[in-house]
PDB file of N, CA and C in Angstrom:
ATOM      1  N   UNK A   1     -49.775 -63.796 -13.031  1.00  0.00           N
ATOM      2  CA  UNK A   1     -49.337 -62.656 -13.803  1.00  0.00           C
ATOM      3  C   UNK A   1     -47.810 -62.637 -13.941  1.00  0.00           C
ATOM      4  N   UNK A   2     -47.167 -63.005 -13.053  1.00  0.00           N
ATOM      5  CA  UNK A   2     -45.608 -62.967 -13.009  1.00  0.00           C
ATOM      6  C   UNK A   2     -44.856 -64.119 -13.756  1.00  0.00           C
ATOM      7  N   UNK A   3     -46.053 -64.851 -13.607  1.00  0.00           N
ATOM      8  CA  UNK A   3     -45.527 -66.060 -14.732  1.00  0.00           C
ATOM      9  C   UNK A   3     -45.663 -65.649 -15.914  1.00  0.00           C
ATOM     10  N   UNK A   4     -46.486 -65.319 -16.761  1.00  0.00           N
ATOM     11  CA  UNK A   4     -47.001 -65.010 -17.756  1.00  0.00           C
ATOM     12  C   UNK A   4     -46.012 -64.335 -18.664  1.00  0.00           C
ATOM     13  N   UNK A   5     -45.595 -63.544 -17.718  1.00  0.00           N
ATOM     14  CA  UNK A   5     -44.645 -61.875 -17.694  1.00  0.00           C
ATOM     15  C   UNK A   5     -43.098 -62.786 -18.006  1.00  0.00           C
ATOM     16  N   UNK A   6     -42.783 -64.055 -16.936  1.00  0.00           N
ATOM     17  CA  UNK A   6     -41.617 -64.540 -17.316  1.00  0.00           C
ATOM     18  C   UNK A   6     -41.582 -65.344 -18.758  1.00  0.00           C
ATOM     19  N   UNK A   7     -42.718 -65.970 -18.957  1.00  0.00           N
ATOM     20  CA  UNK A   7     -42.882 -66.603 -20.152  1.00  0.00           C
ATOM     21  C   UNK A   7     -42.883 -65.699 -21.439  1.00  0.00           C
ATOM     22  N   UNK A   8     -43.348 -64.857 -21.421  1.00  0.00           N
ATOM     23  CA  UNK A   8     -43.126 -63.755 -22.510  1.00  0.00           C
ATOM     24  C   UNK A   8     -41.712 -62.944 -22.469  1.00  0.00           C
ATOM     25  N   UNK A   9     -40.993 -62.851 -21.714  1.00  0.00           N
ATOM     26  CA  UNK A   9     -40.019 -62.831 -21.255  1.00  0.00           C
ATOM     27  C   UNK A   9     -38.727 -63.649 -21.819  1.00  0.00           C
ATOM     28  N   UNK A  10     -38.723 -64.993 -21.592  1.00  0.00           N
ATOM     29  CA  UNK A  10     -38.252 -65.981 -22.314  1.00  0.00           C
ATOM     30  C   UNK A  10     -38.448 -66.021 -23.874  1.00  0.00           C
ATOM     31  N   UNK A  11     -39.550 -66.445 -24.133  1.00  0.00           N
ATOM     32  CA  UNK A  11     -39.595 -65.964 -25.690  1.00  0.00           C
ATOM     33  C   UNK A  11     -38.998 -65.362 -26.546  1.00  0.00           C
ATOM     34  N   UNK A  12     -39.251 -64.164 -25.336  1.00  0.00           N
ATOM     35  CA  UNK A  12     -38.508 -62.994 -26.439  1.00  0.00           C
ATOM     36  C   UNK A  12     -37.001 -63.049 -26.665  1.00  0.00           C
ATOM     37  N   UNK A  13     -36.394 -63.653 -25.607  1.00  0.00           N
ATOM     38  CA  UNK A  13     -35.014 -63.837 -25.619  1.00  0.00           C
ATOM     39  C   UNK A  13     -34.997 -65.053 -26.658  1.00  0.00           C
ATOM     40  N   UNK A  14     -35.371 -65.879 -26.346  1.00  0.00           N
ATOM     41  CA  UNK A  14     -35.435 -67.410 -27.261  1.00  0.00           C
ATOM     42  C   UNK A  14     -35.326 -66.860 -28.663  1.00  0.00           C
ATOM     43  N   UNK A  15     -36.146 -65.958 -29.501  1.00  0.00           N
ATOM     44  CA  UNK A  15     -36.654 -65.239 -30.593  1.00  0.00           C
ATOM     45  C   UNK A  15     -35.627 -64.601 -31.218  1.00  0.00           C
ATOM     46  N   UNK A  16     -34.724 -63.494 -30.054  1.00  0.00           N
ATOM     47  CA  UNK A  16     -34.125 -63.165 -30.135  1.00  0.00           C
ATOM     48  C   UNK A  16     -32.574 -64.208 -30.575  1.00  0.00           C
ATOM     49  N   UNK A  17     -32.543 -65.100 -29.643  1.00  0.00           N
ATOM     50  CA  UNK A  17     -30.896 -65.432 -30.158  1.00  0.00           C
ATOM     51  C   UNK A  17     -30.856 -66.607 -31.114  1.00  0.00           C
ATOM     52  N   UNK A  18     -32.341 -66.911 -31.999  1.00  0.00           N
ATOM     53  CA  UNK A  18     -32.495 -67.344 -33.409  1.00  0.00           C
ATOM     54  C   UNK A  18     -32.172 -66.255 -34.230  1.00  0.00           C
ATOM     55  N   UNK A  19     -32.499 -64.943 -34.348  1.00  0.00           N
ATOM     56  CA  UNK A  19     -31.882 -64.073 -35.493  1.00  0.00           C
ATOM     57  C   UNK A  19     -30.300 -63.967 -35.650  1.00  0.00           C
ATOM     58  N   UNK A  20     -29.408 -64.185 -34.254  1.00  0.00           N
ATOM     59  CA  UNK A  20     -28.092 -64.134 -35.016  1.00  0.00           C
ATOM     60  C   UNK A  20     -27.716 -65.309 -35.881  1.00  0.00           C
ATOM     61  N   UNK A  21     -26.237 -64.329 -36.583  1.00  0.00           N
ATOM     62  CA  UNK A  21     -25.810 -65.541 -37.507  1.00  0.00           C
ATOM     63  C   UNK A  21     -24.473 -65.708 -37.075  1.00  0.00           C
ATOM     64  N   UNK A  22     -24.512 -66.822 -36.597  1.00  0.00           N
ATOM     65  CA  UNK A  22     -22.858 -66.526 -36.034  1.00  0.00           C
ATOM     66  C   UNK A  22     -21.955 -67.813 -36.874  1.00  0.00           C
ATOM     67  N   UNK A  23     -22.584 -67.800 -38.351  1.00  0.00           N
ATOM     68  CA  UNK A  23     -21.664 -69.101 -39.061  1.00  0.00           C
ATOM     69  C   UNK A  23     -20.747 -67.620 -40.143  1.00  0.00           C
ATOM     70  N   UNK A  24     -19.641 -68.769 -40.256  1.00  0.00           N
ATOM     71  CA  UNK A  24     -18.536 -67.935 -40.798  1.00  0.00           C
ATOM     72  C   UNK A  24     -18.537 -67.389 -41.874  1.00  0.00           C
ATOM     73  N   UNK A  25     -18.051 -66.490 -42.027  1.00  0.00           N
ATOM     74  CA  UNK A  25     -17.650 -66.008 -43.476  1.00  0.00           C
ATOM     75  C   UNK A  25     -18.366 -64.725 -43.939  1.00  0.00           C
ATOM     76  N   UNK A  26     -18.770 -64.170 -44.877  1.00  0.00           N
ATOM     77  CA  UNK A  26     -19.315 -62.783 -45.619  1.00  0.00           C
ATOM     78  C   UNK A  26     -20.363 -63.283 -46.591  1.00  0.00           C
ATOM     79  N   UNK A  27     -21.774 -62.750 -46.388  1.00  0.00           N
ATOM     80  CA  UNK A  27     -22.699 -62.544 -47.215  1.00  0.00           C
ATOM     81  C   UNK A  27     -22.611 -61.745 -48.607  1.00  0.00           C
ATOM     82  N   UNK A  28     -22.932 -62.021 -49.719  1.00  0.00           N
ATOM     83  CA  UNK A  28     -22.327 -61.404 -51.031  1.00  0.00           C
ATOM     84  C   UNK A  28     -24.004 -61.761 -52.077  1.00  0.00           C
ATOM     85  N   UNK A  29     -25.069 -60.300 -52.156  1.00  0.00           N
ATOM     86  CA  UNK A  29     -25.754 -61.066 -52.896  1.00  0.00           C
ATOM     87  C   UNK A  29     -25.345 -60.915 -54.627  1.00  0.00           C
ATOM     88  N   UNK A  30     -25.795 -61.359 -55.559  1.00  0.00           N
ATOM     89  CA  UNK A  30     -25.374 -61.601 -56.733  1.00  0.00           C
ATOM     90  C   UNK A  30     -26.737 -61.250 -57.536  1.00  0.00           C
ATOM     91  N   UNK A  31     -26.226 -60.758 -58.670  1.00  0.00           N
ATOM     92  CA  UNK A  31     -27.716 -59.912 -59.663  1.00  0.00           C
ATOM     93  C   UNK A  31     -27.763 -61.194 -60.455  1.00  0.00           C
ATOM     94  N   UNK A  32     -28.842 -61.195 -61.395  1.00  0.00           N
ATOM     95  CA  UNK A  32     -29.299 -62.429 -61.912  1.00  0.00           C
ATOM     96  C   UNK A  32     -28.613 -62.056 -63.559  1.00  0.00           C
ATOM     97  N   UNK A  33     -27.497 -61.106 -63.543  1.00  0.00           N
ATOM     98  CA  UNK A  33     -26.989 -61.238 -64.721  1.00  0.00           C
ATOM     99  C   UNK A  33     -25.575 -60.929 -64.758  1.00  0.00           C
ATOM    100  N   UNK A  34     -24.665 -60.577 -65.685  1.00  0.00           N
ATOM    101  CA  UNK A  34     -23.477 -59.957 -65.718  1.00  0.00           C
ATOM    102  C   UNK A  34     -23.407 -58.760 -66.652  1.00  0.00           C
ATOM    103  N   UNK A  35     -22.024 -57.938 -66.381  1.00  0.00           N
ATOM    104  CA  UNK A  35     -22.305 -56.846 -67.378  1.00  0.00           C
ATOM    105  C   UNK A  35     -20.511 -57.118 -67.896  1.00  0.00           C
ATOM    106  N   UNK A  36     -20.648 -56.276 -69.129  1.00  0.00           N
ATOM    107  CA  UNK A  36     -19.495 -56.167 -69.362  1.00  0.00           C
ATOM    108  C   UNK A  36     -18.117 -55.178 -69.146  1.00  0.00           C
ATOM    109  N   UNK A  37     -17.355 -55.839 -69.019  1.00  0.00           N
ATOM    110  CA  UNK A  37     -15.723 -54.733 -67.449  1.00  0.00           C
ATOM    111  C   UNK A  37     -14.991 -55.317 -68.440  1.00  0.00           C
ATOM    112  N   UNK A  38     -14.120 -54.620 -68.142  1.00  0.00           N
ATOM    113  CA  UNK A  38     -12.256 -55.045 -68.491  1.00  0.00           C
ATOM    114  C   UNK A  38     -11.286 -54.980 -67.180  1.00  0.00           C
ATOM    115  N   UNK A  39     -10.816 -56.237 -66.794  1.00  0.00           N
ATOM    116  CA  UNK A  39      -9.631 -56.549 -66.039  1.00  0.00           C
ATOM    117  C   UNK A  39      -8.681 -56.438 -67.059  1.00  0.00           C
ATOM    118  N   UNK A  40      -8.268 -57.947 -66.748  1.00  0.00           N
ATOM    119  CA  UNK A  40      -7.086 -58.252 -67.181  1.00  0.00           C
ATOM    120  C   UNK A  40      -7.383 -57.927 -69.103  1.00  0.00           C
ATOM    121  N   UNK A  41      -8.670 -57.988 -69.537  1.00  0.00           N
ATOM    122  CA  UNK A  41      -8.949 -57.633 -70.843  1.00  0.00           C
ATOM    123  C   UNK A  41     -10.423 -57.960 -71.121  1.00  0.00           C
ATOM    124  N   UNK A  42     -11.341 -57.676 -71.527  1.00  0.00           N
ATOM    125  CA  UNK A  42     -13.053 -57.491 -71.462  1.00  0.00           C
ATOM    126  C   UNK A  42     -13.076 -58.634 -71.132  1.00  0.00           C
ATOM    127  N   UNK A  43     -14.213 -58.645 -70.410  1.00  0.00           N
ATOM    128  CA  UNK A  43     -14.521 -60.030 -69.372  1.00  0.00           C
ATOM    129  C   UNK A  43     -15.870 -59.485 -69.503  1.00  0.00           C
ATOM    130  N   UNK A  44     -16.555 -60.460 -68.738  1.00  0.00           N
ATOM    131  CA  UNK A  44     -18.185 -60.759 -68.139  1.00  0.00           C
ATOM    132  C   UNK A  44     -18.093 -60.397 -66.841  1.00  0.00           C
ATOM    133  N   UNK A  45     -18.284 -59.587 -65.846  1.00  0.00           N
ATOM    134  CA  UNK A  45     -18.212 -59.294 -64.323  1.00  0.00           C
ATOM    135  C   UNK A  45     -19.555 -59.807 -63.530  1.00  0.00           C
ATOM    136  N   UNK A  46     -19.357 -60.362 -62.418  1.00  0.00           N
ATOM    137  CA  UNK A  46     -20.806 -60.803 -61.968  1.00  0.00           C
ATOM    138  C   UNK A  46     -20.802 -59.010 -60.663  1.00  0.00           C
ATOM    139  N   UNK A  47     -21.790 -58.855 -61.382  1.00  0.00           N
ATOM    140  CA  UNK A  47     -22.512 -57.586 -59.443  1.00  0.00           C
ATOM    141  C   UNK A  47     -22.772 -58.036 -58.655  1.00  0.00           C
ATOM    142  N   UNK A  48     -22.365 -57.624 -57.511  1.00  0.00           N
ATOM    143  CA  UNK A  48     -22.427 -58.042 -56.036  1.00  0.00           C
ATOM    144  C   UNK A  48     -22.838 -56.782 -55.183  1.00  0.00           C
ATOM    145  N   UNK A  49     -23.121 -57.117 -54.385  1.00  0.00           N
ATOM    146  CA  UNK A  49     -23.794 -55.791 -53.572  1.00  0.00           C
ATOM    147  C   UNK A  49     -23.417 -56.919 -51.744  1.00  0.00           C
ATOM    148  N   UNK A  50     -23.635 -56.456 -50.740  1.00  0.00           N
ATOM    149  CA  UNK A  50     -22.582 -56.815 -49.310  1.00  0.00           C
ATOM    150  C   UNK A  50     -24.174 -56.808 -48.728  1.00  0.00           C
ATOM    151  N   UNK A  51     -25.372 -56.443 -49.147  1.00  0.00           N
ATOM    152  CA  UNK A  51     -26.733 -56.421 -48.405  1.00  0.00           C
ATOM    153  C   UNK A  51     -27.603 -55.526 -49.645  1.00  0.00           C
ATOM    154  N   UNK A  52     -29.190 -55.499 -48.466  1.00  0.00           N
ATOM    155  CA  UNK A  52     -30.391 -55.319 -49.630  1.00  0.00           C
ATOM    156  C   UNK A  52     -30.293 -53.710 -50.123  1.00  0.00           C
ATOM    157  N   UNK A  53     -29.214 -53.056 -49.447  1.00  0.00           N
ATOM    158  CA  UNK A  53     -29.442 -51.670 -49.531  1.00  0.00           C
ATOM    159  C   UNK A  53     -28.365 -51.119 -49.755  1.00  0.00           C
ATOM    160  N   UNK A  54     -27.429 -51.266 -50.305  1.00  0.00           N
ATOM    161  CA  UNK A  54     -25.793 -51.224 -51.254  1.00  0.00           C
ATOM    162  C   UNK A  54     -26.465 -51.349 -52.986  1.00  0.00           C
ATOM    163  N   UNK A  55     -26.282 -50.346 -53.472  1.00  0.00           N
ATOM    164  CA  UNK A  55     -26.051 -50.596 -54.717  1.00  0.00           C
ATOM    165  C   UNK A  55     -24.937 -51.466 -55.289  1.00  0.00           C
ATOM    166  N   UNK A  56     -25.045 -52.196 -56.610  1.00  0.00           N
ATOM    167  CA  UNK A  56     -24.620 -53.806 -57.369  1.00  0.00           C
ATOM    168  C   UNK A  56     -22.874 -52.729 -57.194  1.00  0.00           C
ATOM    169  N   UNK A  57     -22.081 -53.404 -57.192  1.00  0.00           N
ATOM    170  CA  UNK A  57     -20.780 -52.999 -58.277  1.00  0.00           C
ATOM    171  C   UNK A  57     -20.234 -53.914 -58.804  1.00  0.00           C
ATOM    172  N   UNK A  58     -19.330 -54.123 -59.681  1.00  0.00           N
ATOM    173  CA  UNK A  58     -19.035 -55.024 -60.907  1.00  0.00           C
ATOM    174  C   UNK A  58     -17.763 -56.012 -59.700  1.00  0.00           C
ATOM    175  N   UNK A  59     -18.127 -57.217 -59.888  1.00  0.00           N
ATOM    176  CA  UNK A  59     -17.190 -58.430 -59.256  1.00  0.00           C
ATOM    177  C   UNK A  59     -15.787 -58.677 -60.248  1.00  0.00           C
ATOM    178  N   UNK A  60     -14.838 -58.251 -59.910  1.00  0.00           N
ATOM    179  CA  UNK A  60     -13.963 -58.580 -60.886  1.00  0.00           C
ATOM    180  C   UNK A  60     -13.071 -59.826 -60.651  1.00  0.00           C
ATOM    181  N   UNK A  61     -13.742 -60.747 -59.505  1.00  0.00           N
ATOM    182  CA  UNK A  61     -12.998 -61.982 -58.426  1.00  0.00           C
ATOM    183  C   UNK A  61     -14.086 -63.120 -59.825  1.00  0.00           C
ATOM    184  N   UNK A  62     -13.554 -64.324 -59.017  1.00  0.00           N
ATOM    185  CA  UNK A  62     -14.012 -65.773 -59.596  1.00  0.00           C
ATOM    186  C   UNK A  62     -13.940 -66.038 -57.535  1.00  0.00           C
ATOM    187  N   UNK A  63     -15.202 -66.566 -57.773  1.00  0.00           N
ATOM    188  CA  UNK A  63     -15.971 -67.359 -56.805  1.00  0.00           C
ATOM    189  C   UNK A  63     -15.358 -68.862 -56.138  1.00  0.00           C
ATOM    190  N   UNK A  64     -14.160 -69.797 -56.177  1.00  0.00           N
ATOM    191  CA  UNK A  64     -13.753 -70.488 -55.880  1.00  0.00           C
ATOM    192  C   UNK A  64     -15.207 -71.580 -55.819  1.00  0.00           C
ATOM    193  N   UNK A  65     -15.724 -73.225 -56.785  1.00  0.00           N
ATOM    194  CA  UNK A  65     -16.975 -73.740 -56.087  1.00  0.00           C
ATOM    195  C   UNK A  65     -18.101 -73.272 -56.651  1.00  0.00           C
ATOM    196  N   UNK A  66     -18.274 -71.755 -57.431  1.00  0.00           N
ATOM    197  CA  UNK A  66     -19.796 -71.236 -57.377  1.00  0.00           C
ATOM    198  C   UNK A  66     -19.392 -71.172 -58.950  1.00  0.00           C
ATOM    199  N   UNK A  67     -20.716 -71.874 -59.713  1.00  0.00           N
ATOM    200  CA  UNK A  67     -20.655 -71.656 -60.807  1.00  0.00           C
ATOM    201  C   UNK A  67     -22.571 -70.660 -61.065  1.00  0.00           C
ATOM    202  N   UNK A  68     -21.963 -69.763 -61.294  1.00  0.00           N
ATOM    203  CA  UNK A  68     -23.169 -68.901 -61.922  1.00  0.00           C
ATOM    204  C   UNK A  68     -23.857 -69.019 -63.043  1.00  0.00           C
ATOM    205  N   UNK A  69     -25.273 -68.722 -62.806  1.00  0.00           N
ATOM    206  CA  UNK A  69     -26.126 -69.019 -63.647  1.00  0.00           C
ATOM    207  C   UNK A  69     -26.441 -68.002 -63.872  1.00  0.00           C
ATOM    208  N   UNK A  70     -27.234 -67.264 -64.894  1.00  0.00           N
ATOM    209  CA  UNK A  70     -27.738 -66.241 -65.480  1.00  0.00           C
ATOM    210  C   UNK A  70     -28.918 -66.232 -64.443  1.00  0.00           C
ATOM    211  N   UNK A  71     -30.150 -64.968 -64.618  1.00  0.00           N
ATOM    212  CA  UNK A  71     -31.463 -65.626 -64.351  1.00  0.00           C
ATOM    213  C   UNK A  71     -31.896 -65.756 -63.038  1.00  0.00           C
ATOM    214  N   UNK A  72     -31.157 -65.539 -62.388  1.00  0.00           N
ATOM    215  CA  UNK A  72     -31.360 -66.108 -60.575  1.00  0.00           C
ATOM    216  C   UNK A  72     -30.476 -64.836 -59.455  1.00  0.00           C
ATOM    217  N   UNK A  73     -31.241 -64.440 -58.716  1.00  0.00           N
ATOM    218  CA  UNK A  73     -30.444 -63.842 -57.822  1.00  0.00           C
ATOM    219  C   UNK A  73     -30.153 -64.759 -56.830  1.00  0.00           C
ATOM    220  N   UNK A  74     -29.063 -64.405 -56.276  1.00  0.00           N
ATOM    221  CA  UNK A  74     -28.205 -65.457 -55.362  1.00  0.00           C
ATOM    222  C   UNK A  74     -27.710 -64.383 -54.148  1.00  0.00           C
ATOM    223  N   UNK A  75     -28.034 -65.535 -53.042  1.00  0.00           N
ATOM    224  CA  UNK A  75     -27.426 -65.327 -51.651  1.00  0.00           C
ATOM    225  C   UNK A  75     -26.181 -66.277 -51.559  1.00  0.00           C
ATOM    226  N   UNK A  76     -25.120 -65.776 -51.511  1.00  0.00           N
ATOM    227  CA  UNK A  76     -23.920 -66.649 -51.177  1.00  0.00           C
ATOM    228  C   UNK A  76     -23.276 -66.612 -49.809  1.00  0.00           C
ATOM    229  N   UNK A  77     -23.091 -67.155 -49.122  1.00  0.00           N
ATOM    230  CA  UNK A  77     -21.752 -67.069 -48.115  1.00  0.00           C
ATOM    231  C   UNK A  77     -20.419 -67.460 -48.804  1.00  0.00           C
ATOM    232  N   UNK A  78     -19.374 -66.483 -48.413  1.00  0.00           N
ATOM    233  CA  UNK A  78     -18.088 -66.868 -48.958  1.00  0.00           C
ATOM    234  C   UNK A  78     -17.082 -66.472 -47.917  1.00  0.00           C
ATOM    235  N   UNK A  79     -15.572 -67.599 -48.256  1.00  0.00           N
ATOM    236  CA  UNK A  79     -15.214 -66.720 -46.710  1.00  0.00           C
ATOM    237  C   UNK A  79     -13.910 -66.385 -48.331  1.00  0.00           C
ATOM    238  N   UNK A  80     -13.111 -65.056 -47.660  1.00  0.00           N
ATOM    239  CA  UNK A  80     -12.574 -64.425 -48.528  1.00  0.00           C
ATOM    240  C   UNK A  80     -10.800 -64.257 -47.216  1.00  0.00           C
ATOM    241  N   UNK A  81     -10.008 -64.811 -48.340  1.00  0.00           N
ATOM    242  CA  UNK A  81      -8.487 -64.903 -47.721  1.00  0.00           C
ATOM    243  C   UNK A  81      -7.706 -63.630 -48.569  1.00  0.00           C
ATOM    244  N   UNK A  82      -6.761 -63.652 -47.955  1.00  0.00           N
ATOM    245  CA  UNK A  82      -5.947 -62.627 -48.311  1.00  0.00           C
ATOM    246  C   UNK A  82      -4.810 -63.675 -49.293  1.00  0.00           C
ATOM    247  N   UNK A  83      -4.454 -63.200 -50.634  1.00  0.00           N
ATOM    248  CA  UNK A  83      -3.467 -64.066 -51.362  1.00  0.00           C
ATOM    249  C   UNK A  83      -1.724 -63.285 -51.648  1.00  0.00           C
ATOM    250  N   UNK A  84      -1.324 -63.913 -50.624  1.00  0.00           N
ATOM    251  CA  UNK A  84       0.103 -63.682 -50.226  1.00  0.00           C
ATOM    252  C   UNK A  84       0.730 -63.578 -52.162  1.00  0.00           C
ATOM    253  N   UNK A  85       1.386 -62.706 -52.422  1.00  0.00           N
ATOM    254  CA  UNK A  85       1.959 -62.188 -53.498  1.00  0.00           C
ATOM    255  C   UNK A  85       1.467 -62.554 -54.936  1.00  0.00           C
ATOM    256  N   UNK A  86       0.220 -61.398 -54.975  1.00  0.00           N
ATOM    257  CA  UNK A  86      -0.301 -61.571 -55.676  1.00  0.00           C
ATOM    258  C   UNK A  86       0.135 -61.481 -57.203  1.00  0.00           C
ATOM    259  N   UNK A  87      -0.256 -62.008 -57.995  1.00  0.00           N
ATOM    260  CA  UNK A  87       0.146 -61.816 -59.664  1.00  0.00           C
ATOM    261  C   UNK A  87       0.033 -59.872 -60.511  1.00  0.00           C
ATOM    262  N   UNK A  88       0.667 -59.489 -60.720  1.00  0.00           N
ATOM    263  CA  UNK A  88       0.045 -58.053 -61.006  1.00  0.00           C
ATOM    264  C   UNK A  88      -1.183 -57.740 -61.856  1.00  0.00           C
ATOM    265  N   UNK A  89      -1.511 -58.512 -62.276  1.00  0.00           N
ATOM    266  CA  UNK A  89      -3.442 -59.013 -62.940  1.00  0.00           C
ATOM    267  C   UNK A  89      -4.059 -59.062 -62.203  1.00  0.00           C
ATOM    268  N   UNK A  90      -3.482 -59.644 -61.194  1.00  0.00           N
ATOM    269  CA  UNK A  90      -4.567 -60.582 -60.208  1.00  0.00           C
ATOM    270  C   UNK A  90      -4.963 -59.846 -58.845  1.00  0.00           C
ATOM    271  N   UNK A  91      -5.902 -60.525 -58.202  1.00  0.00           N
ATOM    272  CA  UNK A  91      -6.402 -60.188 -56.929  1.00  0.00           C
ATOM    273  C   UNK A  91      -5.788 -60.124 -55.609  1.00  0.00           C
ATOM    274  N   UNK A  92      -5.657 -59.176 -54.763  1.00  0.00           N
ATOM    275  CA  UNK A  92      -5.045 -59.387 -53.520  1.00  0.00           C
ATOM    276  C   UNK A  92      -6.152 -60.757 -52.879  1.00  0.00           C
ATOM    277  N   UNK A  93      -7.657 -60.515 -52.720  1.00  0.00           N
ATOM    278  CA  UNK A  93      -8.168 -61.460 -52.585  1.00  0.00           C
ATOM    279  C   UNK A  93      -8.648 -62.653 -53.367  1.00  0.00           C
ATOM    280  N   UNK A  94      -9.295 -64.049 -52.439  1.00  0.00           N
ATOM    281  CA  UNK A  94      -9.552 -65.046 -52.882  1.00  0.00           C
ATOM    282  C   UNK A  94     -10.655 -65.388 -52.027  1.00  0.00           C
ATOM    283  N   UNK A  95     -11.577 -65.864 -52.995  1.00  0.00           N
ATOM    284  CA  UNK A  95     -13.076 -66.002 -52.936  1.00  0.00           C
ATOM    285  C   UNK A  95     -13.383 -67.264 -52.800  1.00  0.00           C
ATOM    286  N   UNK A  96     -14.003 -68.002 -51.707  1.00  0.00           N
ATOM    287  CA  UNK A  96     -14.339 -69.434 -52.153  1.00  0.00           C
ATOM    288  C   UNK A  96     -16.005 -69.277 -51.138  1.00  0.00           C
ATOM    289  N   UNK A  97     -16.377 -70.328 -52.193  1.00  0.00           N
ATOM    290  CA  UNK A  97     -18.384 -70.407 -51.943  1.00  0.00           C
ATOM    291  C   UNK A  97     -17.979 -71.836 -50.226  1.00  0.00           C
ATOM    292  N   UNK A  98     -18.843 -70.892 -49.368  1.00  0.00           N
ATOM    293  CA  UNK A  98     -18.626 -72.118 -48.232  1.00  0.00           C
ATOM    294  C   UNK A  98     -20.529 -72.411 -48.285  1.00  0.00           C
ATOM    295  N   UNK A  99     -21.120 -71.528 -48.905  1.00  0.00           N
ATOM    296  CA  UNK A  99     -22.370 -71.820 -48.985  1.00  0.00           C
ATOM    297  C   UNK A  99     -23.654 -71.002 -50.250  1.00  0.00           C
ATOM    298  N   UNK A 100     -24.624 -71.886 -50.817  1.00  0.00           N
ATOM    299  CA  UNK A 100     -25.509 -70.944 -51.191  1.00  0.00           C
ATOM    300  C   UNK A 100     -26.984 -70.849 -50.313  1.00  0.00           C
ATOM    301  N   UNK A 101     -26.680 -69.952 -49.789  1.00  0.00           N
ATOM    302  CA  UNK A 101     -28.138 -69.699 -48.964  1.00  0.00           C
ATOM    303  C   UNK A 101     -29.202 -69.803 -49.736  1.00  0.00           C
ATOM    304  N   UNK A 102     -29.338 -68.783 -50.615  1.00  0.00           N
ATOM    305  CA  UNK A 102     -30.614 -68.940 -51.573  1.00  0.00           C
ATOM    306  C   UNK A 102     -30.184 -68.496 -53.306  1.00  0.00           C
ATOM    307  N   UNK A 103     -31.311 -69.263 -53.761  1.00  0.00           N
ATOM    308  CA  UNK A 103     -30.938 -69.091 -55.338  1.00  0.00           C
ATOM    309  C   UNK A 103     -32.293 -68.956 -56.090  1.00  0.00           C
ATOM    310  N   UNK A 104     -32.784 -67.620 -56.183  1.00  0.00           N
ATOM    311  CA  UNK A 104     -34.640 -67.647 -56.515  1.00  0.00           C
ATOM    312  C   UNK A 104     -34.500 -66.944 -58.162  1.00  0.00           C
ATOM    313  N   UNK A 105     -35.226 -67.943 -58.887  1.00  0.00           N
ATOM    314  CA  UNK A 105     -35.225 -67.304 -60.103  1.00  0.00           C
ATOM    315  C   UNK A 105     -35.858 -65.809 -60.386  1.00  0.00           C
ATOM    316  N   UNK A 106     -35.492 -65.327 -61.411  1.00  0.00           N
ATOM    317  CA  UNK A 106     -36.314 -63.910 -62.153  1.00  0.00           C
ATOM    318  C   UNK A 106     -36.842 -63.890 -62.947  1.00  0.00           C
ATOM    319  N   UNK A 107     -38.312 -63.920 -62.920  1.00  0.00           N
ATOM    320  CA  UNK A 107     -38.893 -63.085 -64.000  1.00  0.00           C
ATOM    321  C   UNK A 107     -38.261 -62.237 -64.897  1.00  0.00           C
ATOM    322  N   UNK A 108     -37.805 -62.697 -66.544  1.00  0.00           N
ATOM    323  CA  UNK A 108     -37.477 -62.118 -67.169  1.00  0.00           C
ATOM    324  C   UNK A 108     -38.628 -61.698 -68.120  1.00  0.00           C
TER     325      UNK A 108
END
């Protein structure tokens, strides 16, 4: 019985320290379309949302690496730097793709 108890025991820890994620950078998911914003002057914006339960808001960055496709929601990892004197158009941050986790098409 005490074995049993340690073996279930183990598991659960084992189980457990597969769910973290301890690789670098920020999760960013992406809608399977763009809408139209004005930055610097009307553009195409990709939506991003930080997880499954954040509503989209309009991306007004370029992805460094990630070229977007219409059609597909996307899991990205990105790691995001701070850009020392920025342009007055431009972004304090800078975006680069260190990964695409997942890329599942949509039913249109």
């Amino acid at each position: 019985m005490i074995l049993k108890r340690a073996v279930l025991v183990l598991l659960f820890l084992l189980g457990a320290c597969g769910e973290r994620d301890d690789k670098p950078g920020e999760i960013l998911h992406v809608a399977p379309y763009t809408s139209a914003c004005i930055g610097a002057g009307p553009m195409n914006c990709m939506q991003v949302r930080a997880d499954d339960e954040s509503n989209y808001q309009l991306f007004y960055n370029h992805i460094e690496g990630f070229d977007f496709e219409p059609g597909y929601n996307y899991t990205l990892r990105v790691k995001v730097e701070n850009v020392d004197n920025p342009p007055a158009d431009g972004s304090s941050l800078r975006y680069t793709l260190l990964e695409v986790v997942s890329k599942e098409p949509v039913n249109q």
